[in-house]
Protein backbone atom coordinates (compact mmCIF):
# COMPACT_ATOMS: atom_id res chain seq x y z
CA UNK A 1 2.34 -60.03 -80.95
CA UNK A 2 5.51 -57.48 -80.32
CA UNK A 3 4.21 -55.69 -83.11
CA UNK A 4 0.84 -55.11 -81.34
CA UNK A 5 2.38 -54.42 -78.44
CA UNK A 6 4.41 -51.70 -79.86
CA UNK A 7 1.34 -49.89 -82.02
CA UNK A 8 -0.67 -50.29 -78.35
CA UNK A 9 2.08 -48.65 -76.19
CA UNK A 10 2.45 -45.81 -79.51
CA UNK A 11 -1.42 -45.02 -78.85
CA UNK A 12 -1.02 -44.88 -75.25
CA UNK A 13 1.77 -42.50 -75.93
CA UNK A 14 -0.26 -40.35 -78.13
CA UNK A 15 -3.23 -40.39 -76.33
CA UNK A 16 -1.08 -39.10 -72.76
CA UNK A 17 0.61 -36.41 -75.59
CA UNK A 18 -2.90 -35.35 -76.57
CA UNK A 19 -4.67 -35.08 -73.41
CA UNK A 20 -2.42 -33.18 -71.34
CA UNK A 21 -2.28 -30.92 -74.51
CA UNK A 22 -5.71 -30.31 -74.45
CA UNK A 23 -5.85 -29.61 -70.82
CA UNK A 24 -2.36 -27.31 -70.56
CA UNK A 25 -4.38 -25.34 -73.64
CA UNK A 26 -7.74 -25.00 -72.18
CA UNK A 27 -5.97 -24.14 -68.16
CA UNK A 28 -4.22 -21.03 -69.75
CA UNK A 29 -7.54 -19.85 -71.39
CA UNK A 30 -9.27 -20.54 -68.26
CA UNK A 31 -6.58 -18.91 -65.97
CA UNK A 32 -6.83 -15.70 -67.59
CA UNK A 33 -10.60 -15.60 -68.05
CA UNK A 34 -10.80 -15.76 -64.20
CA UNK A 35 -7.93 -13.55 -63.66
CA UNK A 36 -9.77 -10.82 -65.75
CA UNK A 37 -12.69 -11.21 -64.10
CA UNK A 38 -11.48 -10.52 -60.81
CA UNK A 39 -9.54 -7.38 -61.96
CA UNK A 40 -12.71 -6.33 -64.29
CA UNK A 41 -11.65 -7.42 -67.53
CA UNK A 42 -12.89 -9.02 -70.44
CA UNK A 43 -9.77 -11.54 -70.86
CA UNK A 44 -9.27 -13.39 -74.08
CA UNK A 45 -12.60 -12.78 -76.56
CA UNK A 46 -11.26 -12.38 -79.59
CA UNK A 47 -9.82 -15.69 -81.19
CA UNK A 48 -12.27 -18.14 -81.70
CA UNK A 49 -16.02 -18.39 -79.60
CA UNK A 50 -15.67 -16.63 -76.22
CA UNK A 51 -11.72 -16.91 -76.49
CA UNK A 52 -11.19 -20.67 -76.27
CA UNK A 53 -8.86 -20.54 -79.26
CA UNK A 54 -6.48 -17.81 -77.52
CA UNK A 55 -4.03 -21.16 -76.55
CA UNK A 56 -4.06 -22.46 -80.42
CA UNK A 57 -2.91 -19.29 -81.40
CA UNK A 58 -0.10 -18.85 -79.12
CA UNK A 59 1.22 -21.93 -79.77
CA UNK A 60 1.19 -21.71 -83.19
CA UNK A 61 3.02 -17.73 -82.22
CA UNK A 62 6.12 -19.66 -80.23
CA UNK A 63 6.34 -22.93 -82.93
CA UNK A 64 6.96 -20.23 -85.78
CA UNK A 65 9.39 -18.09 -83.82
CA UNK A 66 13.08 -18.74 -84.01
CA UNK A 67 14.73 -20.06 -81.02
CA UNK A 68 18.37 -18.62 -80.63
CA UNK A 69 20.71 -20.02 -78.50
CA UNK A 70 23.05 -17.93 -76.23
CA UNK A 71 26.71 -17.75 -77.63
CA UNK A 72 28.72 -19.18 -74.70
CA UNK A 73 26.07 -21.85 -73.30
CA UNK A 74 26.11 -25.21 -73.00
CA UNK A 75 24.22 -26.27 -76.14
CA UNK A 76 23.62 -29.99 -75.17
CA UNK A 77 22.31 -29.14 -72.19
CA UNK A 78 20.45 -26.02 -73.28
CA UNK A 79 18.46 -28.13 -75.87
CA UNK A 80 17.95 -31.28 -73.62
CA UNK A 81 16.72 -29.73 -70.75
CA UNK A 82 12.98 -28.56 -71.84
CA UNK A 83 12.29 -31.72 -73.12
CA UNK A 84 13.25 -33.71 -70.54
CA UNK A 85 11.44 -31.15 -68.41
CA UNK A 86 8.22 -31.99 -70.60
CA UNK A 87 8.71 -35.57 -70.90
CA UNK A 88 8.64 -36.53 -67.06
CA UNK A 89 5.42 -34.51 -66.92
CA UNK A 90 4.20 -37.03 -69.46
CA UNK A 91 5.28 -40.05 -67.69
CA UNK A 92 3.76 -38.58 -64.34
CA UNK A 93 0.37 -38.58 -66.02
CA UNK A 94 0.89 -42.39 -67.74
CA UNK A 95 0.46 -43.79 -63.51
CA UNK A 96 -2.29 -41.45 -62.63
CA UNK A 97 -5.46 -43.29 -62.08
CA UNK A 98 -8.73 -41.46 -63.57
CA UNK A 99 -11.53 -43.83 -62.69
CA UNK A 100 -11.43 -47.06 -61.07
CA UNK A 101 -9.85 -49.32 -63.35
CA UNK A 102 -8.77 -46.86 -65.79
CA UNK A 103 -4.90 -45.87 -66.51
CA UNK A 104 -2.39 -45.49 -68.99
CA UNK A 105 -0.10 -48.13 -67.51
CA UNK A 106 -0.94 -50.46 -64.10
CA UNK A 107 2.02 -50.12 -61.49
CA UNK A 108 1.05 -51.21 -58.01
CA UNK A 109 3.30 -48.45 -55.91
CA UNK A 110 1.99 -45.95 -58.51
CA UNK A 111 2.11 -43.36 -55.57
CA UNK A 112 6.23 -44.09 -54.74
CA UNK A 113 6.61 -43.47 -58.70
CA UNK A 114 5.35 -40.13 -59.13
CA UNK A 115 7.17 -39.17 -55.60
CA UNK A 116 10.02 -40.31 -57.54
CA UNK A 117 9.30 -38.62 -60.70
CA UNK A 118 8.10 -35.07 -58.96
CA UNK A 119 11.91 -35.11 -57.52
CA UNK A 120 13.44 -35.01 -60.53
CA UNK A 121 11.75 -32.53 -62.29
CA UNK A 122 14.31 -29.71 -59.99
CA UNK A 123 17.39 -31.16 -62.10
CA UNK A 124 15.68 -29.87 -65.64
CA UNK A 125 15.46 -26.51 -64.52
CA UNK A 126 18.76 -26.37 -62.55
CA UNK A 127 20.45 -27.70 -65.46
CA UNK A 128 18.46 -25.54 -67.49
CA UNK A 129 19.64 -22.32 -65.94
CA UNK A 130 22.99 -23.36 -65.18
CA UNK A 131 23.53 -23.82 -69.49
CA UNK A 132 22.32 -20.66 -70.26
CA UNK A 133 25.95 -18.93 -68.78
CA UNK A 134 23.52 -15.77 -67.11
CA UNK A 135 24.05 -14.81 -63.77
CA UNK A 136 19.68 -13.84 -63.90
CA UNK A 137 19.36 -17.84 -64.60
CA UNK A 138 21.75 -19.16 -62.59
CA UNK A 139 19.78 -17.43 -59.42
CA UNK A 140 16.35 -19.01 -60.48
CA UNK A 141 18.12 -22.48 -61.04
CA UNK A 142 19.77 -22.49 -57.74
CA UNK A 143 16.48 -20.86 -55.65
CA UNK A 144 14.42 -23.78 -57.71
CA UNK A 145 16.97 -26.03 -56.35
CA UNK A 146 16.67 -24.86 -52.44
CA UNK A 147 13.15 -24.59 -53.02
CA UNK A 148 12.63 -28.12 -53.98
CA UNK A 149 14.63 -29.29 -50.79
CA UNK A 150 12.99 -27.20 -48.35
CA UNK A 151 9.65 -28.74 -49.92
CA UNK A 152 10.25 -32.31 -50.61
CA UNK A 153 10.58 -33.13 -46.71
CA UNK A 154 7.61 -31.95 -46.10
CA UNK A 155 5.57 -33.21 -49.10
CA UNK A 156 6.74 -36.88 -48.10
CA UNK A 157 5.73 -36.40 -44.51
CA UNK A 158 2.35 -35.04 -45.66
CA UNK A 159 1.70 -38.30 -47.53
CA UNK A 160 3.30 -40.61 -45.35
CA UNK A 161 0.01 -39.43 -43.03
CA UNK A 162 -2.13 -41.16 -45.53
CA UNK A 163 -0.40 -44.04 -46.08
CA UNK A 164 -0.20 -45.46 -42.77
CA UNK A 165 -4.27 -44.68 -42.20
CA UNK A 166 -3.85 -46.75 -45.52
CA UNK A 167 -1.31 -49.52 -45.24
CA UNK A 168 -0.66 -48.89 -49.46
CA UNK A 169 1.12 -46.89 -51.67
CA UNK A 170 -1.28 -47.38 -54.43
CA UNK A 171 -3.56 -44.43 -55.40
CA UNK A 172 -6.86 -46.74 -56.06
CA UNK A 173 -6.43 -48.37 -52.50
CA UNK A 174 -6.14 -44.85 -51.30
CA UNK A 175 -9.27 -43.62 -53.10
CA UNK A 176 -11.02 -46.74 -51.76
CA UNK A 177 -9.98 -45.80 -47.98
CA UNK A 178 -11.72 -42.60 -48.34
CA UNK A 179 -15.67 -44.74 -49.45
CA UNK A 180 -16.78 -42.87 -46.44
CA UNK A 181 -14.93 -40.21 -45.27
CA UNK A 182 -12.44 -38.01 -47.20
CA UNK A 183 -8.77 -37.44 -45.71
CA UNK A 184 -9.41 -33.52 -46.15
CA UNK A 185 -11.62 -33.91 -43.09
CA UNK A 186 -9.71 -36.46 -41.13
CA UNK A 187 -6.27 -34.53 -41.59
CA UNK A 188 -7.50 -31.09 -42.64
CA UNK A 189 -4.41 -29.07 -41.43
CA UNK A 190 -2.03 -31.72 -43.35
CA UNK A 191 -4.70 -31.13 -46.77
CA UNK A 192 -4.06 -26.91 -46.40
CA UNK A 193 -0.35 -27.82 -46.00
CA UNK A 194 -0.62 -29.73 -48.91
CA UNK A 195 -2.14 -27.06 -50.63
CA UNK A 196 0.70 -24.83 -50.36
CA UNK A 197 2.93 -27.22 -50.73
CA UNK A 198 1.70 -27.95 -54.45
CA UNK A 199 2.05 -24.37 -55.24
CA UNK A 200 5.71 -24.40 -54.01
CA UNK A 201 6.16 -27.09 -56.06
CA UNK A 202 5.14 -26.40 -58.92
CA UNK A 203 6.80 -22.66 -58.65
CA UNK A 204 3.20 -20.90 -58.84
CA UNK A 205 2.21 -17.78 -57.19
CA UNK A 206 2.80 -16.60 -54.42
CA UNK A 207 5.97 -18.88 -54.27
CA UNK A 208 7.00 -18.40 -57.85
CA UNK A 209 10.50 -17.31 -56.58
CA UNK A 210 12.76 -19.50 -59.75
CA UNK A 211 11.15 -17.49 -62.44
CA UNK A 212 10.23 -14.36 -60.35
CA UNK A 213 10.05 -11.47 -63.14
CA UNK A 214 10.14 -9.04 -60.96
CA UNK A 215 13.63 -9.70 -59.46
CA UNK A 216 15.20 -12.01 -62.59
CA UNK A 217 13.66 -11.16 -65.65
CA UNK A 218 12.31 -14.49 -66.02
CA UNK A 219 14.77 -16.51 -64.10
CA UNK A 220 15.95 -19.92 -65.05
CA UNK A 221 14.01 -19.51 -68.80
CA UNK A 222 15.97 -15.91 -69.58
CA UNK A 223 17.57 -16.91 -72.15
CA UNK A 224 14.75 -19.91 -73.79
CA UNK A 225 12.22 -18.82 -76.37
CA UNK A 226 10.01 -20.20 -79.57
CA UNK A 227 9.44 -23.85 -78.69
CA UNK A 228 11.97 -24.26 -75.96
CA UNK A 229 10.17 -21.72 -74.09
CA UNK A 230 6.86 -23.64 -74.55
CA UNK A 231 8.13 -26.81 -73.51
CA UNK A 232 8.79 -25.35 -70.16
CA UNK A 233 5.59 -23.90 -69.84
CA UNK A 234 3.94 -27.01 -70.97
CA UNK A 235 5.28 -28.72 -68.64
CA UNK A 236 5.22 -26.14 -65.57
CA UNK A 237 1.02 -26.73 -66.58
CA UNK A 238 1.34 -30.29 -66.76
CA UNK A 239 2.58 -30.37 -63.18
CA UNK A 240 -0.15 -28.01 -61.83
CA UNK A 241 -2.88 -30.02 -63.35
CA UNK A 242 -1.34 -33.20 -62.21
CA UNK A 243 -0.92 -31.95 -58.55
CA UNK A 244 -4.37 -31.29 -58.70
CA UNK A 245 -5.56 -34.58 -59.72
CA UNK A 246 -3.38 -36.13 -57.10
CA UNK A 247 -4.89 -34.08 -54.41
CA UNK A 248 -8.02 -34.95 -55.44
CA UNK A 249 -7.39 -38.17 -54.86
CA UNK A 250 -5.37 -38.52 -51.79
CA UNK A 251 -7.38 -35.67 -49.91
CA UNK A 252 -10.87 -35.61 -51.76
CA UNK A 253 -11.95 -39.05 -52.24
CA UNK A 254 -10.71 -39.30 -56.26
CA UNK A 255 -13.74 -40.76 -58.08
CA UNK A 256 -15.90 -41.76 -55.37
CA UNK A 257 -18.73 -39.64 -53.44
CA UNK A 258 -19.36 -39.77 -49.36
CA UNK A 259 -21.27 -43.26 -48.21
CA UNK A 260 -21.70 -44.43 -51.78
CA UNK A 261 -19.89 -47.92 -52.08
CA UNK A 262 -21.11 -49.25 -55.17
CA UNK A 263 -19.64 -48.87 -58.61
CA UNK A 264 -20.39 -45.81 -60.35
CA UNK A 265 -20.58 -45.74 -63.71
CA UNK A 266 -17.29 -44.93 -66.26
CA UNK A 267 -18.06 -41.90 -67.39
CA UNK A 268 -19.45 -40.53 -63.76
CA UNK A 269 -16.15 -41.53 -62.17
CA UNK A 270 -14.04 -39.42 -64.70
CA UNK A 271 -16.77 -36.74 -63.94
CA UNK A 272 -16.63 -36.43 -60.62
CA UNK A 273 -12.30 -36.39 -60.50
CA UNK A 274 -12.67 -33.39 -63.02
CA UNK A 275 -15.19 -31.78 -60.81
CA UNK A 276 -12.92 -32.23 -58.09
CA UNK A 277 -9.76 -31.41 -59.67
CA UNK A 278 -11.30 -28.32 -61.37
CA UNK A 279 -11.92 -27.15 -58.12
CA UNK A 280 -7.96 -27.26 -57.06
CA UNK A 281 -6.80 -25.85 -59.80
CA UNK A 282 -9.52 -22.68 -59.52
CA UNK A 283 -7.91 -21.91 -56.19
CA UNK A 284 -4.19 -22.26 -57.71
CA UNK A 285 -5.55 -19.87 -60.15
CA UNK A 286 -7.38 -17.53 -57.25
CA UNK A 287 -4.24 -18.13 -55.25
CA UNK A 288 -2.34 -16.03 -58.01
CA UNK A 289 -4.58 -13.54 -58.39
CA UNK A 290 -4.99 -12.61 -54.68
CA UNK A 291 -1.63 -12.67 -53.56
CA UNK A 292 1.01 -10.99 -54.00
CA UNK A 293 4.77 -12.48 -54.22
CA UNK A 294 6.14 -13.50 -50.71
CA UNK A 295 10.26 -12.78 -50.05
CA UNK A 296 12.29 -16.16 -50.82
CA UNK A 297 13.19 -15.55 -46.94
CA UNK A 298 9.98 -16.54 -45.77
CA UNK A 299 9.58 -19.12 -48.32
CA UNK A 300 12.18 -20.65 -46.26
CA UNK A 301 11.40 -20.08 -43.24
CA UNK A 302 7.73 -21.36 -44.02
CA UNK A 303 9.30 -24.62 -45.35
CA UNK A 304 11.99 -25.65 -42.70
CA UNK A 305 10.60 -23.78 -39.52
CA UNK A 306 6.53 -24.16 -39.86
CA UNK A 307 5.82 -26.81 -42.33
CA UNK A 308 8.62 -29.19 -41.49
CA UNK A 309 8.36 -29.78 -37.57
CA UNK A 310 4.18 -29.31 -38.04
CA UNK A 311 4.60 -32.45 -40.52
CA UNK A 312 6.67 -34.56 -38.28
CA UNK A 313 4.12 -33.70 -34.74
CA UNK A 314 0.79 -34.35 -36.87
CA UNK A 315 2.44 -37.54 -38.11
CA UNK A 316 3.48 -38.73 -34.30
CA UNK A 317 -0.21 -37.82 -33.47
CA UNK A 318 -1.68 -39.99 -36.38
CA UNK A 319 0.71 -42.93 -35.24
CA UNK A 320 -0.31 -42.25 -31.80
CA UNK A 321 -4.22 -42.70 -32.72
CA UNK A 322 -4.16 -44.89 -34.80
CA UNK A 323 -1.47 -47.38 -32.41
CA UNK A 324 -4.04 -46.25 -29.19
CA UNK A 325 -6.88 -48.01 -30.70
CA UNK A 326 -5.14 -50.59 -32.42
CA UNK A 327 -5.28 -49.36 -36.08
CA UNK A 328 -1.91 -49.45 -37.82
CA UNK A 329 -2.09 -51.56 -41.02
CA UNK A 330 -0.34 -54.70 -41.43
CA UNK A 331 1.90 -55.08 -44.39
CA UNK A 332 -0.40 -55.81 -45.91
CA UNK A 333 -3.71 -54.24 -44.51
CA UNK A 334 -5.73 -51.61 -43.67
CA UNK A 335 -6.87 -50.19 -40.58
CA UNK A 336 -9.99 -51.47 -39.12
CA UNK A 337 -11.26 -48.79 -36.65
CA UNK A 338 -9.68 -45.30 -37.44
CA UNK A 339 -10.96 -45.14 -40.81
CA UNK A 340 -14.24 -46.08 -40.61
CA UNK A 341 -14.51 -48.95 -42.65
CA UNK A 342 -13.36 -52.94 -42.13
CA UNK A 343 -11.63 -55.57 -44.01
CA UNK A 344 -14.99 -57.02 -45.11
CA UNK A 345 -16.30 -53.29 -46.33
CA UNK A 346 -12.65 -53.32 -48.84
CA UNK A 347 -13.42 -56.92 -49.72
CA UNK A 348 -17.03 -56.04 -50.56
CA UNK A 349 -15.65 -52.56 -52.27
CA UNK A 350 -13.33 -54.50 -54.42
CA UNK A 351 -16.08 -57.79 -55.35
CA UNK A 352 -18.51 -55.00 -56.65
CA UNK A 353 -15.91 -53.74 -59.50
CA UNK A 354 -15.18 -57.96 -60.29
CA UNK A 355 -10.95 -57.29 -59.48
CA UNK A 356 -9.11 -59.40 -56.71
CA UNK A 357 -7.73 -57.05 -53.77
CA UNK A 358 -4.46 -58.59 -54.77
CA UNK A 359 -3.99 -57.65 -57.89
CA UNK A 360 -4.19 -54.03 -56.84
């Protein structure tokens, strides 16, 4: 029995390893074909049918390159940090829910986990450019650093707006909530803060400020290349598809389509959360290619001064609303009249796919 156990958590491993693979390899082809074809270009066409195969072979160009180290660094640290950097991207994706029903591994406050798991992904690259003894990495690390602090606050204000229309910290309860009307429409200006937020996060243009070329070289990475280099760029991916996926669900309605309650099949709930998170991660991609790079200064200033005390009054407003016509959730329950569905409808929701509301 601990045998199969082992062998069935190995698969699940691999299977996590090989998907977000996949997906980091197929987002870089697909960032740069829509890149070139807002600047008039032709993009990737020459590896493989229409390009597809431009990823394989630059991955194959970093795995055979050697990866030197810098002569005074911190080599324990210089060699941990871009897996560790990779590896919580990997666990991020093992709580993500991609159908109802369907996950890597079953965790009731899946939601708390990957808040929990998103914070720590600032100490691999502030580590990372703090072992590399350059003054160019050092920067990145520490504007990474600020960056993730001026962010966080915000980001956990922005979801704590969910979870009390919700009364759960579990993504399928969220998805459920949202059987009728999405979140994006009930707390729009929260979903385009959210928006920017992700970007910030995940150090993408126009708030790409720890890696910004154009002022560091290449910031916190300066001194990583060959398969330390692609480690943090697998992972940088990882996150960006993963933020997408979560907004999908929180803000879109995950798997499920407006006023349809019944069970969807398998394969059309994975269909419709690619659908959905395709279309977040074409306007992270459109994002980059329209903008330009903001000034760090107004990064800040965006995060403390416009996102931060925005956050906190739309979150007094929601509790305001939702206490007005009696709709906070019980500790264990969901609201009844702001979200436009009852007790019964969840009970209902949850007999039609044959699990218990509890065990959720």
């Amino acid at each position: 029995m601990i045998l199969y156990l082992i062998i069935l958590y190995i698969l699940k491993f691999l299977s996590v390893l090989i998907t977000v693979l996949l997906m980091v390899a197929f987002y870089t082809v697909y960032e740069r074909k829509v890149i070139a074809s807002t600047q008039r270009r032709a993009g990737p066409s020459n590896i493989g049918p229409f390009g597809l195969l431009q990823a394989v072979a630059d991955g194959l160009k970093l795995l055979l390159k050697s990866g030197p180290k810098p002569s005074f660094s911190n080599k324990f640290f210089f060699v941990i940090c871009p897996l560790a950097t990779f590896f919580l991207s990997l666990l991020s994706w093992a709580v993500i829910p991609l159908g109802f029903n369907i996950h890597f591994v079953e965790i009731k406050f899946n939601l708390l986990l990957l808040l929990a798991l998103s914070s720590f992904n600032v100490y691999g690259i502030i580590l990372s450019g703090w072992a590399c003894n350059s003054k160019y990495a050092l920067i990145g690390a520490l504007r990474a650093g600020a960056q993730m602090i001026a962010y966080e606050i915000s980001f956990s204000i922005m979801l704590l707006n969910v979870i009390i229309c919700v009364g759960s910290l579990n993504l399928t309860k969220i998805v459920a909530a949202q059987s009728f009307c999405w979140f994006s429409i009930q707390h729009f200006p929260v979903f385009i803060m959210f928006f920017l937020t992700i970007l910030a996060e995940t150090n993408r243009h126009p708030f790409d400020f720890a890696e910004a070329e154009s002022e560091l070289v290449s910031g916190f990475n300066v001194e990583y290349a060959s398969m330390s280099f692609a480690l943090f760029f697998l992972g940088e991916y990882s996150n960006m598809i993963l933020m997408s996926v979560l907004t999908a669900l929180i803000f879109l309605g995950g798997w499920n389509l407006p006023f349809i309650t019944h069970l969807l099949p398998i394969f059309l709930q994975s269909f419709i959360l690619g659908i959905k998170t395709l279309f977040i991660m074409s306007l992270i991609v459109l994002t980059r290619a329209a903008y330009p790079r903001s000034r760090y200064d107004s990064l800040m200033n965006l995060g403390w001064k416009t996102f931060l005390p925005l956050n906190l009054a739309w979150f007094v407003f929601t509790s305001f609303i939702l206490f007005f016509f009696d709709g906070l959730p019980s500790f264990g329950g969901y609201p009844e009249k702001f979200c436009f569905f009852s007790q019964n409808d969840l009970s209902y929701y949850y007999e039609l796919k044959s699990i218990p509301t509890q065990s959720l």
